[in-house]
Structure formats: C-alpha cells, structure tokens
N, C-alpha and C. Protein backbone atom coordinates (compact mmCIF):
# COMPACT_ATOMS: atom_id res chain seq x y z
N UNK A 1 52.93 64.15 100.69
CA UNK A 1 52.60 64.70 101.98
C UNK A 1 53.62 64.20 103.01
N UNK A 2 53.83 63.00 103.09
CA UNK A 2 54.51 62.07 103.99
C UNK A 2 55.81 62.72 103.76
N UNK A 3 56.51 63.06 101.83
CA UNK A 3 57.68 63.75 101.63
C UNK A 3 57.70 64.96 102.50
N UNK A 4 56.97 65.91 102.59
CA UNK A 4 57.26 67.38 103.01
C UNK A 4 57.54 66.87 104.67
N UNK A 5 56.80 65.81 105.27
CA UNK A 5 57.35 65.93 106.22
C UNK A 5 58.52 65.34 106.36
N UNK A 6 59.17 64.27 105.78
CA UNK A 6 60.77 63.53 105.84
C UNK A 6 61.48 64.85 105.55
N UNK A 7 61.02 65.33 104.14
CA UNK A 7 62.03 66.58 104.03
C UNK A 7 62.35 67.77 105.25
N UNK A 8 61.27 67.79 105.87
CA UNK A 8 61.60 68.95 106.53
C UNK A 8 62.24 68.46 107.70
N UNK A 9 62.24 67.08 108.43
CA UNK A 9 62.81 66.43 109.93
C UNK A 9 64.24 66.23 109.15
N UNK A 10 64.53 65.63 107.82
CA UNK A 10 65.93 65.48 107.74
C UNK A 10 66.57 67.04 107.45
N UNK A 11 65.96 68.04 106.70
CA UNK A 11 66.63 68.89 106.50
C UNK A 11 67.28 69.70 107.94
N UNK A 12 66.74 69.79 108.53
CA UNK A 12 67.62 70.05 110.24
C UNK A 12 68.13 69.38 111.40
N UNK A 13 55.86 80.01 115.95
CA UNK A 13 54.94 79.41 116.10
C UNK A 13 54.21 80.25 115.32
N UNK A 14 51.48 82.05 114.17
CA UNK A 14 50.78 83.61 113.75
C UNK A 14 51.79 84.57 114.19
N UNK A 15 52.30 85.38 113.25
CA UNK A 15 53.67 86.43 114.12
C UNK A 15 53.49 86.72 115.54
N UNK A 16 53.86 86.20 116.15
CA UNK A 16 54.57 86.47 117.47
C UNK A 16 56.19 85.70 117.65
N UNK A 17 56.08 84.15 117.41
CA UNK A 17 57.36 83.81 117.61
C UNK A 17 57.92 83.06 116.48
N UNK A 18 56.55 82.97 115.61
CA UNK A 18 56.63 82.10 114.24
C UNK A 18 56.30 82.12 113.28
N UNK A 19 57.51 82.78 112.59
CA UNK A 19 57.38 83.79 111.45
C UNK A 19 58.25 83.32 110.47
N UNK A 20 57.85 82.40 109.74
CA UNK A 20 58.73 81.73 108.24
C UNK A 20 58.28 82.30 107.20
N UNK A 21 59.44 83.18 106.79
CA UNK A 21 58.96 83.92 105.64
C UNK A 21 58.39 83.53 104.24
N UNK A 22 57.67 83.81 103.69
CA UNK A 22 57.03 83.05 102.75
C UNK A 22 56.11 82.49 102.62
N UNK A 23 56.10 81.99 103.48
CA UNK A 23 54.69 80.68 103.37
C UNK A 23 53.52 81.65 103.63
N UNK A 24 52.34 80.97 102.64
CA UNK A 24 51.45 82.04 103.07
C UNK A 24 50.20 81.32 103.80
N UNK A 25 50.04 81.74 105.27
CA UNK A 25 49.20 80.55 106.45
C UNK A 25 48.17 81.55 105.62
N UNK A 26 46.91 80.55 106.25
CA UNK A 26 45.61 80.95 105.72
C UNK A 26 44.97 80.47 107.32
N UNK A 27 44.06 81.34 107.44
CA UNK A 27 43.36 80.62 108.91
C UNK A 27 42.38 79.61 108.72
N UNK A 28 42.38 78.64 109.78
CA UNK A 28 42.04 77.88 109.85
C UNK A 28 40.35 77.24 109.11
N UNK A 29 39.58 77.97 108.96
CA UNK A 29 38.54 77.78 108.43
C UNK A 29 38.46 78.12 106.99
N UNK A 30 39.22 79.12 106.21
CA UNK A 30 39.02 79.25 105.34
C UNK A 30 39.85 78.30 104.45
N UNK A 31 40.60 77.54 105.01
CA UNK A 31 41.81 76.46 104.64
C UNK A 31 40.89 75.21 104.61
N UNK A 32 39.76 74.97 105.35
CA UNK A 32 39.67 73.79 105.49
C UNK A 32 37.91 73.93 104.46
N UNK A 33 37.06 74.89 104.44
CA UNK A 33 36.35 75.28 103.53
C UNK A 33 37.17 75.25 101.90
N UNK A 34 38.28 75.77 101.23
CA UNK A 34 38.84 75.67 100.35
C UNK A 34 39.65 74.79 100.15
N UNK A 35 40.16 73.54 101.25
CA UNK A 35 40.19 72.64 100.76
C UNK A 35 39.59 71.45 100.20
N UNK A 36 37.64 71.89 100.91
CA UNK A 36 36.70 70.71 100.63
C UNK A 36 36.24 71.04 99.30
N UNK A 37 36.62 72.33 98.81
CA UNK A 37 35.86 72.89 97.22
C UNK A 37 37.33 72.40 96.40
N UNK A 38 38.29 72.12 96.64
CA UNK A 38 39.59 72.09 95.54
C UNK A 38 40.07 70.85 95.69
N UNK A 39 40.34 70.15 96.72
CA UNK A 39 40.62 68.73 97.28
C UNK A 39 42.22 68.96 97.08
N UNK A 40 42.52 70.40 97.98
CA UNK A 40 44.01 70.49 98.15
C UNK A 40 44.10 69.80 99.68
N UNK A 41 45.36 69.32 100.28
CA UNK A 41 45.70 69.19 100.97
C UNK A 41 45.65 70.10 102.48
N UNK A 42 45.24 70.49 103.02
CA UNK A 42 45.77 71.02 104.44
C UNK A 42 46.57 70.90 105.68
N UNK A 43 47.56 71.33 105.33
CA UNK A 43 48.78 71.17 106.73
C UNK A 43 48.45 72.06 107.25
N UNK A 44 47.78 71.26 109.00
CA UNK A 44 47.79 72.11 110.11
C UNK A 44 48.97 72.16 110.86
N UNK A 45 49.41 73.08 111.53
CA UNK A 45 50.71 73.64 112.18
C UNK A 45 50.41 73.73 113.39
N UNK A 46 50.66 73.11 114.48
CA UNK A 46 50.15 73.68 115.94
C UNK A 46 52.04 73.93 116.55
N UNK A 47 51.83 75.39 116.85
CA UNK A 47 53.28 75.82 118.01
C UNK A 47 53.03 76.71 118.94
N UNK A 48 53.94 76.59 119.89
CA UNK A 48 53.67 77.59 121.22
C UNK A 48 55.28 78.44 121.20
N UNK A 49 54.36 79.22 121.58
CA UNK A 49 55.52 80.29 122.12
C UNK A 49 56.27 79.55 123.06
N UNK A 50 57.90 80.36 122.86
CA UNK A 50 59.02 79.72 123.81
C UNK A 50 59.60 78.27 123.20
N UNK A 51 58.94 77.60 122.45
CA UNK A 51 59.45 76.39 121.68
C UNK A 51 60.71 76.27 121.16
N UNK A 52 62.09 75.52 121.81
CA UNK A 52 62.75 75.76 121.03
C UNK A 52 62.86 74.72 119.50
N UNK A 53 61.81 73.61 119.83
CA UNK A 53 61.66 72.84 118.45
C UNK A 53 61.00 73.39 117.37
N UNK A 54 59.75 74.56 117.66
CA UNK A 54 59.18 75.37 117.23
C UNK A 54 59.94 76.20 116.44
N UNK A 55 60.97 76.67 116.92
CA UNK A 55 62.11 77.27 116.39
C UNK A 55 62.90 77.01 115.35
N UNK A 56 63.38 76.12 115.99
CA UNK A 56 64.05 75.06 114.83
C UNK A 56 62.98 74.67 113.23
N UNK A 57 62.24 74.12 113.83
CA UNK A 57 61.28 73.99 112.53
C UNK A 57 60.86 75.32 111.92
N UNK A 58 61.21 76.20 112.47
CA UNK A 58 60.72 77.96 111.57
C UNK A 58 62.10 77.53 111.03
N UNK A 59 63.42 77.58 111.19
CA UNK A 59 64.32 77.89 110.57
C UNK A 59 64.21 76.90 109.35
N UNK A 60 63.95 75.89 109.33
CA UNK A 60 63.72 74.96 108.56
C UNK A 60 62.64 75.67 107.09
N UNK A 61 61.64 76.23 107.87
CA UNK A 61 60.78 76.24 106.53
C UNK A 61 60.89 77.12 106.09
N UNK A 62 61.96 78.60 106.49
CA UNK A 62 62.48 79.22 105.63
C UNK A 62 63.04 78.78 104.16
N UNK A 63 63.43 77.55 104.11
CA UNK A 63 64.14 76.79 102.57
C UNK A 63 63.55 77.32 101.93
N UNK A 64 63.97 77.57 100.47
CA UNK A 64 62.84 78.29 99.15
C UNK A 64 61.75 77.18 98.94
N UNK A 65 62.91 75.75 98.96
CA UNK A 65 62.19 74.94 98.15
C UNK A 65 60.83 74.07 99.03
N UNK A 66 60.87 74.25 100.35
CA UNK A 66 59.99 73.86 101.50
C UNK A 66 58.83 74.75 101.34
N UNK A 67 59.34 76.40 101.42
CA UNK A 67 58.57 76.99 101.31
C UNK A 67 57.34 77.37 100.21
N UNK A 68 57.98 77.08 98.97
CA UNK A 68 57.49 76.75 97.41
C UNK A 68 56.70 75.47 97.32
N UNK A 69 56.75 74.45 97.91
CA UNK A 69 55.83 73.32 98.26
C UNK A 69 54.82 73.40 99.04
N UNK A 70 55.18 74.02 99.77
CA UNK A 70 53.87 74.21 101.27
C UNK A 70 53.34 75.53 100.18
N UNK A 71 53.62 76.04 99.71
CA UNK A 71 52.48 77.25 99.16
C UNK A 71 51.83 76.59 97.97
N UNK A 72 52.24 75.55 97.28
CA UNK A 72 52.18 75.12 95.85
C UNK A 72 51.19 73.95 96.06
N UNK A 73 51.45 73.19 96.80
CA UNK A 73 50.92 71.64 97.04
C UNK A 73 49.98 71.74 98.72
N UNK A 74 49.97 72.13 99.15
CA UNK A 74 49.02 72.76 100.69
C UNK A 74 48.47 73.88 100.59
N UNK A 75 47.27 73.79 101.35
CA UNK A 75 47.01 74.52 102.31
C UNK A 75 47.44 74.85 103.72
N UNK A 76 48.68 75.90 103.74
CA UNK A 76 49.08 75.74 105.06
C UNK A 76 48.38 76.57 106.65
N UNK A 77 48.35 75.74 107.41
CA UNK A 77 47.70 76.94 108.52
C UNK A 77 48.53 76.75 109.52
N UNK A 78 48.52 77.79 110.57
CA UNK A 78 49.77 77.78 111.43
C UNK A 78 48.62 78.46 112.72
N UNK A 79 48.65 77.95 113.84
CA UNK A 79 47.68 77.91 115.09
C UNK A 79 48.90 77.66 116.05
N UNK A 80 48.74 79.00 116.46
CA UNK A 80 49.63 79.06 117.91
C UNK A 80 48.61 78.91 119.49
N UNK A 81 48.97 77.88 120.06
CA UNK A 81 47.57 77.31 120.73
C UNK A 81 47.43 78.23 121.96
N UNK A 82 48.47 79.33 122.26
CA UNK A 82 48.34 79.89 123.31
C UNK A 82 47.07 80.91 122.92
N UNK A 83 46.82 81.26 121.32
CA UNK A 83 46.30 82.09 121.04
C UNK A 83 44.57 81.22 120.38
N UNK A 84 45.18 80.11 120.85
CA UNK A 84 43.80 79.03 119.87
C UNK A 84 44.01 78.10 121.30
N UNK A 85 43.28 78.41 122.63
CA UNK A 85 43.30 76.44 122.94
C UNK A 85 42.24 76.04 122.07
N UNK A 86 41.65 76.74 122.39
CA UNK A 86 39.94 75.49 121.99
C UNK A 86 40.37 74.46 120.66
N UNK A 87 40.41 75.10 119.35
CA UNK A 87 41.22 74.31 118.47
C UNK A 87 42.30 73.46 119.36
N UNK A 88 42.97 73.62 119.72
CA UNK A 88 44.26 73.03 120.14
C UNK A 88 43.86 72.08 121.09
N UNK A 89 43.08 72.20 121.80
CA UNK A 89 42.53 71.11 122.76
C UNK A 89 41.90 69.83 121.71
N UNK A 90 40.92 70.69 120.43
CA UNK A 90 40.19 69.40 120.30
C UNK A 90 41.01 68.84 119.15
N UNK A 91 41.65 69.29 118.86
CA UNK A 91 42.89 68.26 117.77
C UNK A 91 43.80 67.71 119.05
N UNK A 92 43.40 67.86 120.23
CA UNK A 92 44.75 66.78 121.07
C UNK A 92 45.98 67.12 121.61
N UNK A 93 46.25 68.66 121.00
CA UNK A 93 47.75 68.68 121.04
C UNK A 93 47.98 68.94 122.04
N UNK A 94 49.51 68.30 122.51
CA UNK A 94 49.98 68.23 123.55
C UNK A 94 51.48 68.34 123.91
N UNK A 95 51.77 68.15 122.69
CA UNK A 95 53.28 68.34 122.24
C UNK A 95 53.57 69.28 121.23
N UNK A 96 54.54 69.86 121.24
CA UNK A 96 54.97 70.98 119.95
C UNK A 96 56.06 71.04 119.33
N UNK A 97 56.43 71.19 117.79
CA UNK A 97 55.59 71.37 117.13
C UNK A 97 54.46 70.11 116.89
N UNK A 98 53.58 70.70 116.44
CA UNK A 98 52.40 68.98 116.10
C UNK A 98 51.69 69.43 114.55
N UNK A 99 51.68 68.61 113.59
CA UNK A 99 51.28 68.33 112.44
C UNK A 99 50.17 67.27 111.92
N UNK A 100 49.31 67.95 111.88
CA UNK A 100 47.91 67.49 111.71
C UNK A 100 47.43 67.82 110.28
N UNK A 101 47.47 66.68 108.45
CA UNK A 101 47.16 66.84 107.70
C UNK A 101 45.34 66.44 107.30
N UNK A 102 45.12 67.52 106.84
CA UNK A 102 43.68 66.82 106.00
C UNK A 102 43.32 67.18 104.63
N UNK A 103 42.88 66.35 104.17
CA UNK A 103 42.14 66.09 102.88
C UNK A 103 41.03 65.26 102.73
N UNK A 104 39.99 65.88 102.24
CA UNK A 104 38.90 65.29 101.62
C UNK A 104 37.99 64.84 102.65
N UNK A 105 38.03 65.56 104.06
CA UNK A 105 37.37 64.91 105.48
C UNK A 105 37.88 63.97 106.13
N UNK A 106 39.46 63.46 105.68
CA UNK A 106 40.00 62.90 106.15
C UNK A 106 41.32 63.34 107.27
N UNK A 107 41.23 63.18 107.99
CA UNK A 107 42.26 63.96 108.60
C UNK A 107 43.34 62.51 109.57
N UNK A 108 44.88 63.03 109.12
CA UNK A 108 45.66 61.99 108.93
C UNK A 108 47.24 62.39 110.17
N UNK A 109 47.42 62.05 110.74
CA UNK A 109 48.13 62.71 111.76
C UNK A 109 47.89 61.75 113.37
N UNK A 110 48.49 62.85 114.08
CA UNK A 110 49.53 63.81 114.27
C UNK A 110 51.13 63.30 114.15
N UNK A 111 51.53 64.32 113.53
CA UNK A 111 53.32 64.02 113.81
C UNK A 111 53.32 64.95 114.71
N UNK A 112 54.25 64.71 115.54
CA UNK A 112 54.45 65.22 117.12
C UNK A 112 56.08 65.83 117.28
N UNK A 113 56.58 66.93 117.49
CA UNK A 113 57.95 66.92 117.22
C UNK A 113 58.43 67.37 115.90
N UNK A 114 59.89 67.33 115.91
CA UNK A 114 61.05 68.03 115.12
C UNK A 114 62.02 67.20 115.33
C-alpha cells in the first residue's frame, strides 16, 4: 500500500478533469461494502477541479503498471469534492490531491499532495 504510494510520488480529479485511463473507480459505497466482504484494500482519491497537482498525479496513473495495481490490489475510488463536499468535509480534506486508504474498518491516511 505504502509501495503504490512511493511509486506513484517518485514516478513524477469522476470525468470532468480526472480521467486516468484504465483504472476502474468504483463509487464510494460500493468500494467500501466490497471491501468489508473481500478484505481488499480501498484507495480513496479526493481531487478538485483546476488542480494542477491533481493533474500531475492523473498523468502519473496513466502508467500500465500503476494502473494494473490499483485495479489488481485496490479498490479504487476517485471523489471529486466539488461534486462530494459532504464526503469531503468528513474525511477532512483540505488539500489536493488527498489519499485516504482503508481496510478492514481501518482507515489509514491521509497523504496530502503530489
């Protein structure tokens, strides 16, 4: 978990501005329901429109091999907070991009930034 994120800061927001091809987001509830029945991982994604770190980190998770992990080893969800405060308020976020993992009712985070 800790890898996908080193990998993705050394390697360099729902379609509107953040659109990494591949990865396949799942919304937020059904990610976190199917992760309590499988005990997969869930990477939450919080970005805002206009981000240019937001940006940067889309270009990033275009990689095959980023993208092949986050589909393989996560549950990924991607919450653009202009379109989610309420979520976005009560996870905290305040900075963007922000990375909020959970597993097993545990929830382990935030990485803040790119």
């Amino acid at each position: 978990m800790i890898l996908l994120w080193l990998w993705a800061f050394v390697a360099g927001c729902q379609r509107d501005t953040f659109t990494a091809e591949g990865i396949r987001w799942k919304p937020y509830e059904e990610a976190i329901a199917e992760g309590k029945e499988t005990g997969k991982p869930v990477l939450i994604l919080f970005v805002s429109r206009g981000c240019p770190s937001c940006e940067q980190l889309e270009e990033t998770l275009k990689d095959p091999e980023i993208t092949r992990l986050l589909n393989e080893e996560f549950l990924p969800v991607r919450i653009e907070a202009e379109r989610n405060p309420e979520l976005t308020l009560h996870f905290r976020v305040f900075g963007f991009p922000t990375m909020w993992f959970y597993r097993r009712g545990d929830l382990l985070g935030p990485v803040v930034g790119y």
